[in-house]
PDB file of N, CA and C in Angstrom:
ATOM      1  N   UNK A   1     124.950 113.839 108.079  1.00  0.00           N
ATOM      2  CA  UNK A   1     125.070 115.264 108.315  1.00  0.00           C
ATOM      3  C   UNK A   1     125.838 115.959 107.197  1.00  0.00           C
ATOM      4  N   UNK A   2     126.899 114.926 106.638  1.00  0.00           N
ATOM      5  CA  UNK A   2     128.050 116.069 105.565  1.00  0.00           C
ATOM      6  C   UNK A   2     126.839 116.508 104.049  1.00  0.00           C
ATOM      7  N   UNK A   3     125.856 115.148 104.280  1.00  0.00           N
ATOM      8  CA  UNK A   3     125.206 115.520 102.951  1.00  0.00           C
ATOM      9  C   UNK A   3     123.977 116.242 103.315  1.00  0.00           C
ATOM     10  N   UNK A   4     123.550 116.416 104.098  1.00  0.00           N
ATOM     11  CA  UNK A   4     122.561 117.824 104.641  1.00  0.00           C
ATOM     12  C   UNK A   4     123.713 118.846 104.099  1.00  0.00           C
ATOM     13  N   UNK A   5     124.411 119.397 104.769  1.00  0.00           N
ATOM     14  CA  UNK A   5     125.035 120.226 104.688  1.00  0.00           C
ATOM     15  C   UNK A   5     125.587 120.439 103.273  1.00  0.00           C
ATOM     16  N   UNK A   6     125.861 119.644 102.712  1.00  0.00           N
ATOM     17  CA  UNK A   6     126.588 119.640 101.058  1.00  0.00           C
ATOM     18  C   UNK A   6     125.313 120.430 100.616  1.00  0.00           C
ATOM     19  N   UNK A   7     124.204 119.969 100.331  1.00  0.00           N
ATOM     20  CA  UNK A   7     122.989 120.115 100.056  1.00  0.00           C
ATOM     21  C   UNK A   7     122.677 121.594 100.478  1.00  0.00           C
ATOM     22  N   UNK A   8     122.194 121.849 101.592  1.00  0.00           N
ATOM     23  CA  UNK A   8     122.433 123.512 101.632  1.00  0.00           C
ATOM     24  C   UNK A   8     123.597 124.574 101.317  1.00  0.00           C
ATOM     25  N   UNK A   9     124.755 124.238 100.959  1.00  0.00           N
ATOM     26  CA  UNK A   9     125.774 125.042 100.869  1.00  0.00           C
ATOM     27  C   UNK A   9     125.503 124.502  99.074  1.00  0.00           C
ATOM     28  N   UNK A  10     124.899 123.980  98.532  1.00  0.00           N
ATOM     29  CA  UNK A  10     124.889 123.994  96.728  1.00  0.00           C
ATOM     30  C   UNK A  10     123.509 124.982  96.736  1.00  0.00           C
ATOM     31  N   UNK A  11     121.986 124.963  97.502  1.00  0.00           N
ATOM     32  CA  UNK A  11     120.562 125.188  97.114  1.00  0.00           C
ATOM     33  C   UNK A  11     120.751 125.450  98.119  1.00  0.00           C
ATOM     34  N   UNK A  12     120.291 126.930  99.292  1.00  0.00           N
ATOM     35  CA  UNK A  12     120.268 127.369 100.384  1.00  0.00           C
ATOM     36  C   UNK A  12     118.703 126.737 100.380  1.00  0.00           C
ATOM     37  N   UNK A  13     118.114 126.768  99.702  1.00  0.00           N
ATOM     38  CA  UNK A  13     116.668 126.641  99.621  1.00  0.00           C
ATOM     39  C   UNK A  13     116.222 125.035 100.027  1.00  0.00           C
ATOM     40  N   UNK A  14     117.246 124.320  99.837  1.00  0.00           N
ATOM     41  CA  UNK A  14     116.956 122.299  99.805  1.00  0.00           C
ATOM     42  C   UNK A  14     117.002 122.740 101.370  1.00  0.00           C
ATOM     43  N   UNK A  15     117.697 123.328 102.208  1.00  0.00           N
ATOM     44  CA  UNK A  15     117.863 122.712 103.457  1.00  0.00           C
ATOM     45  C   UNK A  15     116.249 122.259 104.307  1.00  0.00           C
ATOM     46  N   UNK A  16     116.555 120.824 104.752  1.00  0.00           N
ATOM     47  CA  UNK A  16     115.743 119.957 105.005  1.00  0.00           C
ATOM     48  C   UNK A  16     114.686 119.527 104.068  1.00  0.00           C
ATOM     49  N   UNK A  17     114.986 119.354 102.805  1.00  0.00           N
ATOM     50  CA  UNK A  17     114.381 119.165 101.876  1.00  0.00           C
ATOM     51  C   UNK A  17     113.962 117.226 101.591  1.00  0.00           C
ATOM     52  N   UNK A  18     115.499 116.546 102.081  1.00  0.00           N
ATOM     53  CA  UNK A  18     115.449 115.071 102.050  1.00  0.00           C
ATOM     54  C   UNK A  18     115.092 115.066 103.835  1.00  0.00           C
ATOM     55  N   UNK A  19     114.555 113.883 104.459  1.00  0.00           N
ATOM     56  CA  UNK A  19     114.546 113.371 105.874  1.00  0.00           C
ATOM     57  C   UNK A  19     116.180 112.840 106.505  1.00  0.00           C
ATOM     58  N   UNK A  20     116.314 113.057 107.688  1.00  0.00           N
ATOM     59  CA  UNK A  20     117.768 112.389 107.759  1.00  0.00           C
ATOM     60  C   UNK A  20     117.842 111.191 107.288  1.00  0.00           C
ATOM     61  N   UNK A  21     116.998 110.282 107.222  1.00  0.00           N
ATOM     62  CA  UNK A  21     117.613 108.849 106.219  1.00  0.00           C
ATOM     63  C   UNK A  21     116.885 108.492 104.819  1.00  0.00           C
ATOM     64  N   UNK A  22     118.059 108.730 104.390  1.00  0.00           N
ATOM     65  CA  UNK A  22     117.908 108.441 102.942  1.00  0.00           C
ATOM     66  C   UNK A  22     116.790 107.410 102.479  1.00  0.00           C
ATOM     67  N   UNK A  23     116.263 106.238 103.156  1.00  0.00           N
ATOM     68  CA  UNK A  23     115.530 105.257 103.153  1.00  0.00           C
ATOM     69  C   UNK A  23     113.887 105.655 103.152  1.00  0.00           C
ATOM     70  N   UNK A  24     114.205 106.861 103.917  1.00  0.00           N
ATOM     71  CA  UNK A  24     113.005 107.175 103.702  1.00  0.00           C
ATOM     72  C   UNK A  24     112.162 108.519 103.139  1.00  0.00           C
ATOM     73  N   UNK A  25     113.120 108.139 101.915  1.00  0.00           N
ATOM     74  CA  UNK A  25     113.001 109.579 100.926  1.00  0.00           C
ATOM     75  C   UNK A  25     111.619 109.375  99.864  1.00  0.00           C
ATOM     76  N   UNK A  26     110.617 109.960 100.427  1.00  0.00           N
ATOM     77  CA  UNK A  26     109.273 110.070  99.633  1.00  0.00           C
ATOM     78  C   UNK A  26     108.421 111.252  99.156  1.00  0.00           C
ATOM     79  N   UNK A  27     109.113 111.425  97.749  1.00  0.00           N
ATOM     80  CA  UNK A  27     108.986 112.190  96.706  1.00  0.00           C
ATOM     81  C   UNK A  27     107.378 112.994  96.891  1.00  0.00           C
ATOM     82  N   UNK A  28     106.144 112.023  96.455  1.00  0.00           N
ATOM     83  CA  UNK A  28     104.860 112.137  96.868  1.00  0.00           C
ATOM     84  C   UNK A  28     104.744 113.181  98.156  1.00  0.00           C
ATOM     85  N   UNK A  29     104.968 112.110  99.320  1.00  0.00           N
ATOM     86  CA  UNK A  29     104.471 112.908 100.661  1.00  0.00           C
ATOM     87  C   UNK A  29     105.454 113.651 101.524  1.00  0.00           C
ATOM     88  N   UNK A  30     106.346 114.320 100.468  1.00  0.00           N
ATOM     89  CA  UNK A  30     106.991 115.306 101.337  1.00  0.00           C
ATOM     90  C   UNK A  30     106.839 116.486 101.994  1.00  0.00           C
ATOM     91  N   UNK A  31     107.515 116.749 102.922  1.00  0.00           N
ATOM     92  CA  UNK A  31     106.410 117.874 103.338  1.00  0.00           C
ATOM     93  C   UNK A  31     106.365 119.264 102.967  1.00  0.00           C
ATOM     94  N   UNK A  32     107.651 119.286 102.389  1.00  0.00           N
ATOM     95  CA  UNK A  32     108.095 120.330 101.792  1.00  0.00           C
ATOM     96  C   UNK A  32     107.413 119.978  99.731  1.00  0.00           C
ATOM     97  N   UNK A  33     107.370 121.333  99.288  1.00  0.00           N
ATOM     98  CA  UNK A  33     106.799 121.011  97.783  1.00  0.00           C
ATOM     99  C   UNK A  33     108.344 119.771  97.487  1.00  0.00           C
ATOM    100  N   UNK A  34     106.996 118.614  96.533  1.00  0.00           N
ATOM    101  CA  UNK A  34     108.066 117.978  96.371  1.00  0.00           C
ATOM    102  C   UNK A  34     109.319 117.849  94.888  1.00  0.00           C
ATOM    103  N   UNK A  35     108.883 119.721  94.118  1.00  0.00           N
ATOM    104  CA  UNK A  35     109.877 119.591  93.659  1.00  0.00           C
ATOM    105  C   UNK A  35     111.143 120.506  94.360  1.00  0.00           C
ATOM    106  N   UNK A  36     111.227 120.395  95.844  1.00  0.00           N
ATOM    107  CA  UNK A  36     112.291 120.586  96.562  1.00  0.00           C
ATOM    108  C   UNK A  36     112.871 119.119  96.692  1.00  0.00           C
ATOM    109  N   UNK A  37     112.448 118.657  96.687  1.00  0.00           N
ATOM    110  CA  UNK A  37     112.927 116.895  96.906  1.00  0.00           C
ATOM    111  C   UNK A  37     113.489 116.541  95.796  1.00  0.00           C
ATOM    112  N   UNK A  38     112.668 116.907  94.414  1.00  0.00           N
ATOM    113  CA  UNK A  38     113.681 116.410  93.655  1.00  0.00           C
ATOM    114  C   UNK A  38     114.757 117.004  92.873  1.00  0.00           C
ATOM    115  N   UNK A  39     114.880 118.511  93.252  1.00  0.00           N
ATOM    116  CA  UNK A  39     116.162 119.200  93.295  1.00  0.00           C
ATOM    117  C   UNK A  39     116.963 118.833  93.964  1.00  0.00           C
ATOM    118  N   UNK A  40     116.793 117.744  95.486  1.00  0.00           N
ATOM    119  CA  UNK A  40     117.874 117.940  96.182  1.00  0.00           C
ATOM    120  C   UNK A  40     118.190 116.027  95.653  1.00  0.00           C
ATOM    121  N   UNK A  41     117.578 115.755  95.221  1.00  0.00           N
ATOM    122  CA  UNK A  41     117.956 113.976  94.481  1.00  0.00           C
ATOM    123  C   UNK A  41     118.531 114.189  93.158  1.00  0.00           C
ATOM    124  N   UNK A  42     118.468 115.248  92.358  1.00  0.00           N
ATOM    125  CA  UNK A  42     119.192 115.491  91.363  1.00  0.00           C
ATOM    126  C   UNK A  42     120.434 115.869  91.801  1.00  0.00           C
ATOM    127  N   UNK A  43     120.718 116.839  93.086  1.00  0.00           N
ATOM    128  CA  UNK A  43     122.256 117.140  93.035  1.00  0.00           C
ATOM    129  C   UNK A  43     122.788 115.913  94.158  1.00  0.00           C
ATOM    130  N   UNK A  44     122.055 114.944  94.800  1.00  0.00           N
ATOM    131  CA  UNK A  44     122.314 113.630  95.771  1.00  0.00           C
ATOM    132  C   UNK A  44     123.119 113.168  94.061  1.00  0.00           C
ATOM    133  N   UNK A  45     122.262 112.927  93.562  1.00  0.00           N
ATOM    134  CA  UNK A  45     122.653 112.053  91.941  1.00  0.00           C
ATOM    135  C   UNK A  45     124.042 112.358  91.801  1.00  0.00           C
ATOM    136  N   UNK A  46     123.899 114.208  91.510  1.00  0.00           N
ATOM    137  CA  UNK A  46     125.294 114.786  90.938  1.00  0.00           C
ATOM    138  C   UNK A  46     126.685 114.316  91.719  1.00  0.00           C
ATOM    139  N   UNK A  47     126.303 114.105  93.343  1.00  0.00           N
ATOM    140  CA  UNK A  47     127.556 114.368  94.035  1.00  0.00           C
ATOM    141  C   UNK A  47     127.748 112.304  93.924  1.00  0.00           C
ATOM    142  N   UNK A  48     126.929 111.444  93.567  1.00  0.00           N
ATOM    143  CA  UNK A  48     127.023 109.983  93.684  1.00  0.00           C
ATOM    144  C   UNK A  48     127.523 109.568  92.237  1.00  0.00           C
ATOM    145  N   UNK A  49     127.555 110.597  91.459  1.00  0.00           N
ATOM    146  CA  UNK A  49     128.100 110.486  89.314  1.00  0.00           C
ATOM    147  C   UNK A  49     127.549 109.273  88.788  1.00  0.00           C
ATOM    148  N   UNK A  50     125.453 110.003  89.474  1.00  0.00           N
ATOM    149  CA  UNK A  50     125.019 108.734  88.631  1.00  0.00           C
ATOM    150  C   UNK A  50     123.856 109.909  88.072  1.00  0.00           C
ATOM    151  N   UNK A  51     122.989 108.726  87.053  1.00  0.00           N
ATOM    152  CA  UNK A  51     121.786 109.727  86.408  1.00  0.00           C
ATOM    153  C   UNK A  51     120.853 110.218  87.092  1.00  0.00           C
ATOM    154  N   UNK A  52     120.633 111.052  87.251  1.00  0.00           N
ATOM    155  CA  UNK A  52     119.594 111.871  88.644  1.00  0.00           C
ATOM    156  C   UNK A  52     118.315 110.833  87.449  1.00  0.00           C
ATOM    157  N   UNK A  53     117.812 110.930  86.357  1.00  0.00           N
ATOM    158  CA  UNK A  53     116.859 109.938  85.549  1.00  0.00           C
ATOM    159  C   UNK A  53     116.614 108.926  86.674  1.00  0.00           C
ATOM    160  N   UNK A  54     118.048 108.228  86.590  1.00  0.00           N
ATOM    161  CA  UNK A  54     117.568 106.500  87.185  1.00  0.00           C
ATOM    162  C   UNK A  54     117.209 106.389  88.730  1.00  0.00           C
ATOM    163  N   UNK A  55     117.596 107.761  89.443  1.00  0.00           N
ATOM    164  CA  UNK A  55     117.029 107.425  90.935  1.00  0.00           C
ATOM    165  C   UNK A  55     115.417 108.102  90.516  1.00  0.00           C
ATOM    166  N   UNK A  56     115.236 109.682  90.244  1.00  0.00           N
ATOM    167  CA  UNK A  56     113.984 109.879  90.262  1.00  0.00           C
ATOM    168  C   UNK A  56     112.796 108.997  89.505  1.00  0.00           C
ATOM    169  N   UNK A  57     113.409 107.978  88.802  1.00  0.00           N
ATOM    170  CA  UNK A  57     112.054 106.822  87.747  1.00  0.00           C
ATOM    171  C   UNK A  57     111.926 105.912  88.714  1.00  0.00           C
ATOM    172  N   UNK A  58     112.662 106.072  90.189  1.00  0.00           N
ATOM    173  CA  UNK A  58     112.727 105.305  91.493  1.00  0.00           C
ATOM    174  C   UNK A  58     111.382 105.696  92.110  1.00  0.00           C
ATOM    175  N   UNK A  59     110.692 106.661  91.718  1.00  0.00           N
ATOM    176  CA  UNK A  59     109.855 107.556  92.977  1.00  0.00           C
ATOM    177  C   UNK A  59     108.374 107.686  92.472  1.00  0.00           C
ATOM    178  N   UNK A  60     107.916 107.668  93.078  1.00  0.00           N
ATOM    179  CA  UNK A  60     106.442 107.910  92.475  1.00  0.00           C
ATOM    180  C   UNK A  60     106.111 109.438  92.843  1.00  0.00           C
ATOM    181  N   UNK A  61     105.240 110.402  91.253  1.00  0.00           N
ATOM    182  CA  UNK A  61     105.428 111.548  91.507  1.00  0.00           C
ATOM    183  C   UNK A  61     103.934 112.309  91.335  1.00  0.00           C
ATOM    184  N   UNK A  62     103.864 113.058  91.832  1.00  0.00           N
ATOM    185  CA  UNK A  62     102.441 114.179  91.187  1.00  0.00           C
ATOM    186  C   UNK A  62     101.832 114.046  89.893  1.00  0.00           C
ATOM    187  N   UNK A  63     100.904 113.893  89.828  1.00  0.00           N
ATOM    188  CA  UNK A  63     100.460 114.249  88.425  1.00  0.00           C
ATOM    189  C   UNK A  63      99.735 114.574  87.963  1.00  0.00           C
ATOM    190  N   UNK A  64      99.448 115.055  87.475  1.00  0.00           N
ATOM    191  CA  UNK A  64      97.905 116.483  87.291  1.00  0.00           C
ATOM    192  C   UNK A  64      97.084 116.171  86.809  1.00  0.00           C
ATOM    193  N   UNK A  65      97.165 114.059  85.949  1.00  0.00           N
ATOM    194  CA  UNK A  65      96.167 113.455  85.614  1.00  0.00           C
ATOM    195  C   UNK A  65      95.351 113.461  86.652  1.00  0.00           C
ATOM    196  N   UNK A  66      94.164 113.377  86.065  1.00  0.00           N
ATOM    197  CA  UNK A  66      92.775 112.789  87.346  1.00  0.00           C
ATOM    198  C   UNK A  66      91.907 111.638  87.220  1.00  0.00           C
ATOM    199  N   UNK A  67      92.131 110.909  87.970  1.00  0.00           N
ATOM    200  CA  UNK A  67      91.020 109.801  87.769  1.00  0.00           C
ATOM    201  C   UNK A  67      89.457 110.020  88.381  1.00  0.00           C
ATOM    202  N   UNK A  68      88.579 110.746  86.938  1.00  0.00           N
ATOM    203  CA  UNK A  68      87.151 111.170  88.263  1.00  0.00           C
ATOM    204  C   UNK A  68      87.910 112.507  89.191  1.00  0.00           C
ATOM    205  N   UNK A  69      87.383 111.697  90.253  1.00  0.00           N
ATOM    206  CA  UNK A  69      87.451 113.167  91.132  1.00  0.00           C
ATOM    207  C   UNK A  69      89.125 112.224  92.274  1.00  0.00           C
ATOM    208  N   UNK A  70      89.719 111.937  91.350  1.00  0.00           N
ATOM    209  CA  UNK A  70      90.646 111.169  92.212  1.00  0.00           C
ATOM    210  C   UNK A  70      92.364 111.498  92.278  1.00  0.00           C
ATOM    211  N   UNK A  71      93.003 111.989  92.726  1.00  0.00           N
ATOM    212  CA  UNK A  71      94.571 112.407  92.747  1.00  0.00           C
ATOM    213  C   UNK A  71      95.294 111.290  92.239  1.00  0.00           C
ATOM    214  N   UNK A  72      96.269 111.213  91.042  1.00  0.00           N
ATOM    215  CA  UNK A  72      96.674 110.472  90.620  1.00  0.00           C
ATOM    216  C   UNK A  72      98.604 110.740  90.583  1.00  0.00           C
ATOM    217  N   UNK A  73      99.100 109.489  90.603  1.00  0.00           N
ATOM    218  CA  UNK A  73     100.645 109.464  91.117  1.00  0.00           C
ATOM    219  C   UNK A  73     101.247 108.596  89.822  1.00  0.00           C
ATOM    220  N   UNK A  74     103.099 109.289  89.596  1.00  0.00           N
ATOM    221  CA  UNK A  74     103.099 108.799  88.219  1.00  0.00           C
ATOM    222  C   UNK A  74     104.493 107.888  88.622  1.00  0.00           C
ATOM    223  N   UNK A  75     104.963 107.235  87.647  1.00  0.00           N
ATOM    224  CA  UNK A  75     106.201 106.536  87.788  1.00  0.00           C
ATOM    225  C   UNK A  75     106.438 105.806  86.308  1.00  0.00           C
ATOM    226  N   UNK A  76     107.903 106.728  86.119  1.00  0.00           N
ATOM    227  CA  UNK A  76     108.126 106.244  84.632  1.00  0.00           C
ATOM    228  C   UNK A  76     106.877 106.405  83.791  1.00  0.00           C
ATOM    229  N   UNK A  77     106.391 105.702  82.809  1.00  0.00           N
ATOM    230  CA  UNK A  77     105.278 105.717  81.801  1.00  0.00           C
ATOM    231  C   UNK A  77     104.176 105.715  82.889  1.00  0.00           C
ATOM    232  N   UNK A  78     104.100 105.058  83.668  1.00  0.00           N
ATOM    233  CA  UNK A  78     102.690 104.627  84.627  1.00  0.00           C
ATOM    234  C   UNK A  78     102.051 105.259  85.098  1.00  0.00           C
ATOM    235  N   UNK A  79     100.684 105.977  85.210  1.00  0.00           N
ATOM    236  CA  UNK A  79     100.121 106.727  86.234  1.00  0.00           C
ATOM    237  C   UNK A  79      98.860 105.921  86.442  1.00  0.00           C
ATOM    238  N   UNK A  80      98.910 105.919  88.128  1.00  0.00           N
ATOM    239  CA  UNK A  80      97.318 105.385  88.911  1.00  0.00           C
ATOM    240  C   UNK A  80      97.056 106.420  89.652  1.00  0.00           C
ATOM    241  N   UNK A  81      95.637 105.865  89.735  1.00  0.00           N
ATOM    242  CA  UNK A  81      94.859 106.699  91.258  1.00  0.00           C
ATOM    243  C   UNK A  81      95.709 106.163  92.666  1.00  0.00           C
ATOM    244  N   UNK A  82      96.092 107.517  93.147  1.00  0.00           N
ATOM    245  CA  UNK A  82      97.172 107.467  94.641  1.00  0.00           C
ATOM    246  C   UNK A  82      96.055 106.757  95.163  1.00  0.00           C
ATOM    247  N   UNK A  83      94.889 106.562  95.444  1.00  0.00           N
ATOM    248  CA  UNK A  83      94.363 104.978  96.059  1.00  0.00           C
ATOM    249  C   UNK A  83      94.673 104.071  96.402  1.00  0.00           C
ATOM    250  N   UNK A  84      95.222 103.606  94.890  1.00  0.00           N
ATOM    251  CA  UNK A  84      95.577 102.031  94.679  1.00  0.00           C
ATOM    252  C   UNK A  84      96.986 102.503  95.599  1.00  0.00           C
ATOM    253  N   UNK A  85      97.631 103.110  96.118  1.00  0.00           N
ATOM    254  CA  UNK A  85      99.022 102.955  96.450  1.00  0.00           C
ATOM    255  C   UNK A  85      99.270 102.567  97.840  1.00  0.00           C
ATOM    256  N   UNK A  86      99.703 101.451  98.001  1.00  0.00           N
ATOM    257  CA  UNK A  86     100.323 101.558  99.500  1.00  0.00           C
ATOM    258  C   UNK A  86     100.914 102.331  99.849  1.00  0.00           C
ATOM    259  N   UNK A  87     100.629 102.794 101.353  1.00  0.00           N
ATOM    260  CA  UNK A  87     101.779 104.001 101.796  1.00  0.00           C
ATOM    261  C   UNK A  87     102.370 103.551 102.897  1.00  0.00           C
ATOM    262  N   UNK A  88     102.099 102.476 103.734  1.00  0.00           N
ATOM    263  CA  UNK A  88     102.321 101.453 104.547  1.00  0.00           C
ATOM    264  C   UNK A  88     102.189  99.675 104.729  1.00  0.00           C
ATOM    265  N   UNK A  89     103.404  98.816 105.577  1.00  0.00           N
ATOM    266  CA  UNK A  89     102.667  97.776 105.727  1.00  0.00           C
ATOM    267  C   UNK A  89     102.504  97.087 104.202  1.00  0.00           C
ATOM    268  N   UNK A  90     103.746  97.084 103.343  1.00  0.00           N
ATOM    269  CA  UNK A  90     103.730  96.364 102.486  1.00  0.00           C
ATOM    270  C   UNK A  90     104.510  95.437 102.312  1.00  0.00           C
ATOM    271  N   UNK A  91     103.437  94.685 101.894  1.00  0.00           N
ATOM    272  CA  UNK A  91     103.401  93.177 101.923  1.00  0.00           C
ATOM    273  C   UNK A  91     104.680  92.483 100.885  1.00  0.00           C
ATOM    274  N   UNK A  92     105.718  91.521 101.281  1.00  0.00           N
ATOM    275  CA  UNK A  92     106.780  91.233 100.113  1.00  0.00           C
ATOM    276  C   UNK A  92     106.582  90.112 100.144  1.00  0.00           C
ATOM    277  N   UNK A  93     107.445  89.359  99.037  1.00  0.00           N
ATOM    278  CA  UNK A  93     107.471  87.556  98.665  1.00  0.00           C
ATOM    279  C   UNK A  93     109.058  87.419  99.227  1.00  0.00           C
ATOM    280  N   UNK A  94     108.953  86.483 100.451  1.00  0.00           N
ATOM    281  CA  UNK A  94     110.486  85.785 100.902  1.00  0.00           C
ATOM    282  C   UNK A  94     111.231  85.409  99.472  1.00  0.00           C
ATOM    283  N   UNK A  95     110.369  84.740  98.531  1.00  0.00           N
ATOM    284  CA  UNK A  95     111.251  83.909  97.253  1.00  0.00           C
ATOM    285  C   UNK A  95     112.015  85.415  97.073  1.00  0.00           C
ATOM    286  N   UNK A  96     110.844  86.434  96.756  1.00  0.00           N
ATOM    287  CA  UNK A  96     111.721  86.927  95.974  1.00  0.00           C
ATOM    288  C   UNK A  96     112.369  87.844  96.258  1.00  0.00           C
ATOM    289  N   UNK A  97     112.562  88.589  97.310  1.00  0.00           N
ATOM    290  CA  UNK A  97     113.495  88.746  97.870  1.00  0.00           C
ATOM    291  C   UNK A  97     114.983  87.969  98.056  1.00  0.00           C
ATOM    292  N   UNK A  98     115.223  86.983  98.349  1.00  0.00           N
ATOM    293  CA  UNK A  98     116.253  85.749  98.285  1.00  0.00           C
ATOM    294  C   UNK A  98     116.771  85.989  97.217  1.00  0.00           C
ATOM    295  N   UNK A  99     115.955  86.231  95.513  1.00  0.00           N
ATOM    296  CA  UNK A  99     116.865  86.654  94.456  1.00  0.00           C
ATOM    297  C   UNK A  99     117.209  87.790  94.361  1.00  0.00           C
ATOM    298  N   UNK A 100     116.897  88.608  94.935  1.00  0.00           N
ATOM    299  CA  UNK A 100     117.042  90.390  94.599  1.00  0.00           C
ATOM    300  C   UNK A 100     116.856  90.703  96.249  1.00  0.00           C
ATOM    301  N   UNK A 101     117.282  92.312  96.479  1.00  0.00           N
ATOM    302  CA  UNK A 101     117.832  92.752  97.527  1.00  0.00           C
ATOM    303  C   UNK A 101     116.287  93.768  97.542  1.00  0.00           C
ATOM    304  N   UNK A 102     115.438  94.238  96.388  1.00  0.00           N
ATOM    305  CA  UNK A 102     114.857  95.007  96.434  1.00  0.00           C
ATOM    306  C   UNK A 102     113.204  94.121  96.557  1.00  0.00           C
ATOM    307  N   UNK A 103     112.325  95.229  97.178  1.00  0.00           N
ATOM    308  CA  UNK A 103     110.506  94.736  97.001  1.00  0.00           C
ATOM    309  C   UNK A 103     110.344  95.571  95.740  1.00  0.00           C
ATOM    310  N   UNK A 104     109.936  94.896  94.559  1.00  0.00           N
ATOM    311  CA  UNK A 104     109.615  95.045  93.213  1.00  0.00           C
ATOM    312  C   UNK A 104     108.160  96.252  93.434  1.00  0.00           C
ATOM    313  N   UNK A 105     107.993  97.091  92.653  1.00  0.00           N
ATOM    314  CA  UNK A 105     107.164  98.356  92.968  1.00  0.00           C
ATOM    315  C   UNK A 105     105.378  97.840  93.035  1.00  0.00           C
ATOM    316  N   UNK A 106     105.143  96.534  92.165  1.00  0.00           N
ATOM    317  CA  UNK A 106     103.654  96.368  91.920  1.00  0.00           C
ATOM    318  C   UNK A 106     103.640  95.491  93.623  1.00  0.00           C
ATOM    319  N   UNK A 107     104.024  95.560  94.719  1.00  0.00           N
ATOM    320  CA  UNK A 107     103.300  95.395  95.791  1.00  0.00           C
ATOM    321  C   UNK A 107     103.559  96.636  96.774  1.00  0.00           C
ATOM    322  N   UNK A 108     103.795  97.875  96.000  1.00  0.00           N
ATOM    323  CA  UNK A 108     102.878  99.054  96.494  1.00  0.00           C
ATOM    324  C   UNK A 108     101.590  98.947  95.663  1.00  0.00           C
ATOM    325  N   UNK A 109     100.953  98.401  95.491  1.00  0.00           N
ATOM    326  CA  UNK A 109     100.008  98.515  94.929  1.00  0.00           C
ATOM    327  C   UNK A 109      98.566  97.621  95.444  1.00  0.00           C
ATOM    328  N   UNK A 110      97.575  98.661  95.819  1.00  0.00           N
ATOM    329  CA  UNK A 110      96.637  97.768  96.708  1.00  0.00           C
ATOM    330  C   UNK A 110      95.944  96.737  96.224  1.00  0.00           C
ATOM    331  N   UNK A 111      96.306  96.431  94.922  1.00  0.00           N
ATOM    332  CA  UNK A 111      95.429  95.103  93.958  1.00  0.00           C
ATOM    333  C   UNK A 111      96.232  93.869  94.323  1.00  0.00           C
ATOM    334  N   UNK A 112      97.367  94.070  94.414  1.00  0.00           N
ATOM    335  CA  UNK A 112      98.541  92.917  94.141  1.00  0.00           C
ATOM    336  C   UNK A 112      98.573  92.139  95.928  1.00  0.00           C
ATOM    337  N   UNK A 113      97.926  91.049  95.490  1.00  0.00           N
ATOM    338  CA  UNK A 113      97.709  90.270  96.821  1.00  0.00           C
ATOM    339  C   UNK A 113      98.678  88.927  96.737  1.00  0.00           C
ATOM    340  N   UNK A 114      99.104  88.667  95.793  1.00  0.00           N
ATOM    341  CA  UNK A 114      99.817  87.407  95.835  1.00  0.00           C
ATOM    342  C   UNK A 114     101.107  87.534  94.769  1.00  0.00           C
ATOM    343  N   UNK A 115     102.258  86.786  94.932  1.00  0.00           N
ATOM    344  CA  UNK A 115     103.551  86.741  93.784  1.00  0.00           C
ATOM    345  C   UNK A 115     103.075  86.545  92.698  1.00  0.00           C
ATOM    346  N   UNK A 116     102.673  86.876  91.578  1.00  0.00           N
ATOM    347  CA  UNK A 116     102.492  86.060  90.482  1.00  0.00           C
ATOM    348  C   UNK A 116     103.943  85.056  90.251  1.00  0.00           C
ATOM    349  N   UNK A 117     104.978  85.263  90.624  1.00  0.00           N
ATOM    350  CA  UNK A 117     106.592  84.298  90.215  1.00  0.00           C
ATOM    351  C   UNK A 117     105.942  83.158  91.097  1.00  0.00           C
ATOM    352  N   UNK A 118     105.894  83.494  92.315  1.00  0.00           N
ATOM    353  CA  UNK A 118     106.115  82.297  93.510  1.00  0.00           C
ATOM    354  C   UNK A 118     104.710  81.558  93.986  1.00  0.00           C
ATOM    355  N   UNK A 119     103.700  82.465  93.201  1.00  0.00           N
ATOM    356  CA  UNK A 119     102.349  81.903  94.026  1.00  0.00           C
ATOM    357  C   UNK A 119     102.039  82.059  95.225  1.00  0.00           C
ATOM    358  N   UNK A 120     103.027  83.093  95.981  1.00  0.00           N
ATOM    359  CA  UNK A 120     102.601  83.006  97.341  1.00  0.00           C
ATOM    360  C   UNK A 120     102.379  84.572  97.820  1.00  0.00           C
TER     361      UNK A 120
END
């Protein structure tokens, strides 16, 4: 609640701009335009004194490329057809998880059926 509120008392305009949990902050399908989302992750950034850069290269974003007649989503250098993207129900590797805390971004991706690390 303090950071809802931080958030509207900096941008009257962010209010309800992020979901109440942070976890499930998605840039793409927000419902609000989502460069309200990432005004309000740039000043999340400001008030955490980290690079608003390194969370938003976190997010997959709009992009006015087209594949064909197809809506395409960008991240860092990368842009695909929002197709290929999982938006649910994605699939992780136990290994690799066990080394890292995070699901690595290429199994949002509807090609990636197996670990290439673990084989599984």
């Amino acid at each position: 609640d303090i950071l809802w509120q931080w958030l509207a008392e900096q941008d009257h305009e962010l209010e309800g701009a992020l979901p109440l949990e942070l976890c499930k902050v998605d840039v793409y399908h927000a419902r609000q335009a989502s460069s309200f989302r990432i005004r309000a992750l740039k000043l999340v950034a400001q008030l955490a004194d980290v690079n608003a850069g390194d969370i938003l290269a976190l997010a997959w974003r709009r992009s006015n490329f087209k594949f064909g007649n197809l809506a395409a989503v960008s991240r860092n250098e990368l842009t695909i057809p929002l197709e290929l993207l999982r938006t649910d129900n994605i699939p992780v590797c136990i290994e690799c998880l066990f080394e890292s805390s995070y699901i690595p971004f290429h199994w949002h991706l509807k090609p990636y059926k197996a670990c290439h690390k673990h084989k599984t």
